[in-house]
C-alpha atoms as a PDB file:
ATOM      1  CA  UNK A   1       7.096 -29.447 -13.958  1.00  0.00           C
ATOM      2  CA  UNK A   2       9.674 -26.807 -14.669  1.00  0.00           C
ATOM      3  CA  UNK A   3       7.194 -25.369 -16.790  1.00  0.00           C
ATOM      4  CA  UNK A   4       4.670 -24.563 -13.662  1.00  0.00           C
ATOM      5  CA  UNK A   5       7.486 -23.632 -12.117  1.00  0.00           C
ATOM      6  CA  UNK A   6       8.127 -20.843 -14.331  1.00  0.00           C
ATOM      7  CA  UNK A   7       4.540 -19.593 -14.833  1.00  0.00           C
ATOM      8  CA  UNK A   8       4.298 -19.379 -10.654  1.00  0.00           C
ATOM      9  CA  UNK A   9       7.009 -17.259 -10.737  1.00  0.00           C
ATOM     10  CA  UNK A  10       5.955 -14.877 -13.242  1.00  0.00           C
ATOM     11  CA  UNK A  11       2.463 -14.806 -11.595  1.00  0.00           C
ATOM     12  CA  UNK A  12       4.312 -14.017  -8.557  1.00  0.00           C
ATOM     13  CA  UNK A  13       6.029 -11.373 -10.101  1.00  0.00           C
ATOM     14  CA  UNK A  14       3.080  -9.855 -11.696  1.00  0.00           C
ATOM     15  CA  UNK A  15       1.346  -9.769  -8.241  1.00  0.00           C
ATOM     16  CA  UNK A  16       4.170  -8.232  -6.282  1.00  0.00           C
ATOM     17  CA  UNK A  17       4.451  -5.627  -8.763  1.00  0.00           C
ATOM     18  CA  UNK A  18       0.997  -4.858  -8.799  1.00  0.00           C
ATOM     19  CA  UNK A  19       1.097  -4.996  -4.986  1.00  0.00           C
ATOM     20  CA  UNK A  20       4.320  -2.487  -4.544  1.00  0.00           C
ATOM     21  CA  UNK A  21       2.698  -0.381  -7.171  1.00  0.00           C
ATOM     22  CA  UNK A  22      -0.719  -0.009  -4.769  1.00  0.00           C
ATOM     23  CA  UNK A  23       1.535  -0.129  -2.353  1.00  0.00           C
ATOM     24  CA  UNK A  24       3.171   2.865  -3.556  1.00  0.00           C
ATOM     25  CA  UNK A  25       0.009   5.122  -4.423  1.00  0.00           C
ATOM     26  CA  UNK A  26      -1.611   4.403  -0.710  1.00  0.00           C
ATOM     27  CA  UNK A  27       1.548   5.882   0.602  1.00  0.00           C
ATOM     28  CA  UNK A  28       1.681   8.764  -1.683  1.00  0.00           C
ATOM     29  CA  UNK A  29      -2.311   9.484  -0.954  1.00  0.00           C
ATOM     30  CA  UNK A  30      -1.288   9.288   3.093  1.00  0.00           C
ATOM     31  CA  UNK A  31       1.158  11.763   2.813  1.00  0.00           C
ATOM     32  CA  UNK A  32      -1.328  13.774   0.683  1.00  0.00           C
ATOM     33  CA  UNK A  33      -3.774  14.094   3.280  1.00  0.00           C
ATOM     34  CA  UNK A  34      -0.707  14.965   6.080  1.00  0.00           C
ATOM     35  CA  UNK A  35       0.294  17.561   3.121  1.00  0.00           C
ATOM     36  CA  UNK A  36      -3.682  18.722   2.993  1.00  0.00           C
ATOM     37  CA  UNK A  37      -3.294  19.367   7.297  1.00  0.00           C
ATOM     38  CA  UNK A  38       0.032  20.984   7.067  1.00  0.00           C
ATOM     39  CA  UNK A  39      -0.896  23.596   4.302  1.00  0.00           C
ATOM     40  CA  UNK A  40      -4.655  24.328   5.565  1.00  0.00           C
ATOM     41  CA  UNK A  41      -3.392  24.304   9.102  1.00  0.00           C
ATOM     42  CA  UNK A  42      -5.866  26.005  11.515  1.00  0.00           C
ATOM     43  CA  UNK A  43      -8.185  26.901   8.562  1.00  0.00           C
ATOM     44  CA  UNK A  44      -9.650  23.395   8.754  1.00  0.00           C
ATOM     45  CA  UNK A  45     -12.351  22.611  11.047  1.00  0.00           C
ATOM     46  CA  UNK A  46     -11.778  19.861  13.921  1.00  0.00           C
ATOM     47  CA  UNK A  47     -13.990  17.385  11.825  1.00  0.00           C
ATOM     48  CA  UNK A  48     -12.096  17.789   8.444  1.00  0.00           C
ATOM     49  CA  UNK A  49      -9.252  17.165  10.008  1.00  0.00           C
ATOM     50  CA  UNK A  50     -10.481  14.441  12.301  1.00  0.00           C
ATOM     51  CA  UNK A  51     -11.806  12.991   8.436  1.00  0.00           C
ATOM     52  CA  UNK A  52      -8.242  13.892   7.019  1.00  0.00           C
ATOM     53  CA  UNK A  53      -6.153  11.863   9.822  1.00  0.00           C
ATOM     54  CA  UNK A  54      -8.862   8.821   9.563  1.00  0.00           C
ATOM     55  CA  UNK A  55      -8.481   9.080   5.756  1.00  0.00           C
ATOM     56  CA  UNK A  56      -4.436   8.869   5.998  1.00  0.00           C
ATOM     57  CA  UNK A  57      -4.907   6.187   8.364  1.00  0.00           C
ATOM     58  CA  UNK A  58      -7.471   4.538   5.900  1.00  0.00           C
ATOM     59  CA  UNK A  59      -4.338   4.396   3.442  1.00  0.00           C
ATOM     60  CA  UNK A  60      -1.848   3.531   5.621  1.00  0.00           C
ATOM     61  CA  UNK A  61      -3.424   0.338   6.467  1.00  0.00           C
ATOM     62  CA  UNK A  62      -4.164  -0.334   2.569  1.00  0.00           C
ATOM     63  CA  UNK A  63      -0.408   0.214   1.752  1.00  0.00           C
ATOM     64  CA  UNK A  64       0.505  -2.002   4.914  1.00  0.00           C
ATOM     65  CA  UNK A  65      -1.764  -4.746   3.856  1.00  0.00           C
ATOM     66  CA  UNK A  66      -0.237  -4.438  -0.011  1.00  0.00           C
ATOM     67  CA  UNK A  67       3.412  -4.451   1.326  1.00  0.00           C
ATOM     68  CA  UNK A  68       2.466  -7.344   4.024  1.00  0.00           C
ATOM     69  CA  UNK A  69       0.990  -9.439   1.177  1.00  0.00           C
ATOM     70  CA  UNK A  70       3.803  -9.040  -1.376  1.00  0.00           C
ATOM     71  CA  UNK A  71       6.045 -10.208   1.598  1.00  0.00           C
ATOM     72  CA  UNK A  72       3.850 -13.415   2.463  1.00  0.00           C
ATOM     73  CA  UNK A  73       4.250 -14.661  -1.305  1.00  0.00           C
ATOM     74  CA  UNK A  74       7.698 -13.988  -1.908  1.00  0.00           C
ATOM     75  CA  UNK A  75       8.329 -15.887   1.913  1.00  0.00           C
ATOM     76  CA  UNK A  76       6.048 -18.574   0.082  1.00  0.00           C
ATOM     77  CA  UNK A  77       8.015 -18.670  -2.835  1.00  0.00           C
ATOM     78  CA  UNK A  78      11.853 -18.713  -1.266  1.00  0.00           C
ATOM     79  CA  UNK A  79      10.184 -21.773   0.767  1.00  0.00           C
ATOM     80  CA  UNK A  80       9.962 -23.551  -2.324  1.00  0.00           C
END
């Protein structure tokens, strides 16, 4: 039993980093596209940066879902 034990936790382990690590580049690629707006400014059209802010958004809710996700299984595991 303490052997399944064990291998949970490293599986959790693996997925949480994995997680925090997509986590990680979603949030980097969001701030990208706010970068992209900020430096372009008023040389972008209204759709590009209509496609930027949806894009952003787009990775926002990726790294939200990562983050959420890594917190569900590590609630999971402390339950245990």
């Amino acid at each position: 039993m303490e052997r399944n034990d064990r291998n949970e936790r490293i599986e959790t382990v693996k997925a949480d980093t994995h997680d925090a690590i997509d986590e990680a580049k979603q949030r980097t690629m969001a701030t990208g596209e706010r970068a992209k707006r900020a430096v372009a400014g008023d040389q972008m059209s209204v759709g590009d940066r209509v496609a930027s802010h949806a894009k952003e958004l787009g990775h926002e809710v990726k790294a939200n879902l990562d983050e959420s996700a890594r917190k569900t299984r590590d609630t999971v595991e402390r339950e245990r």
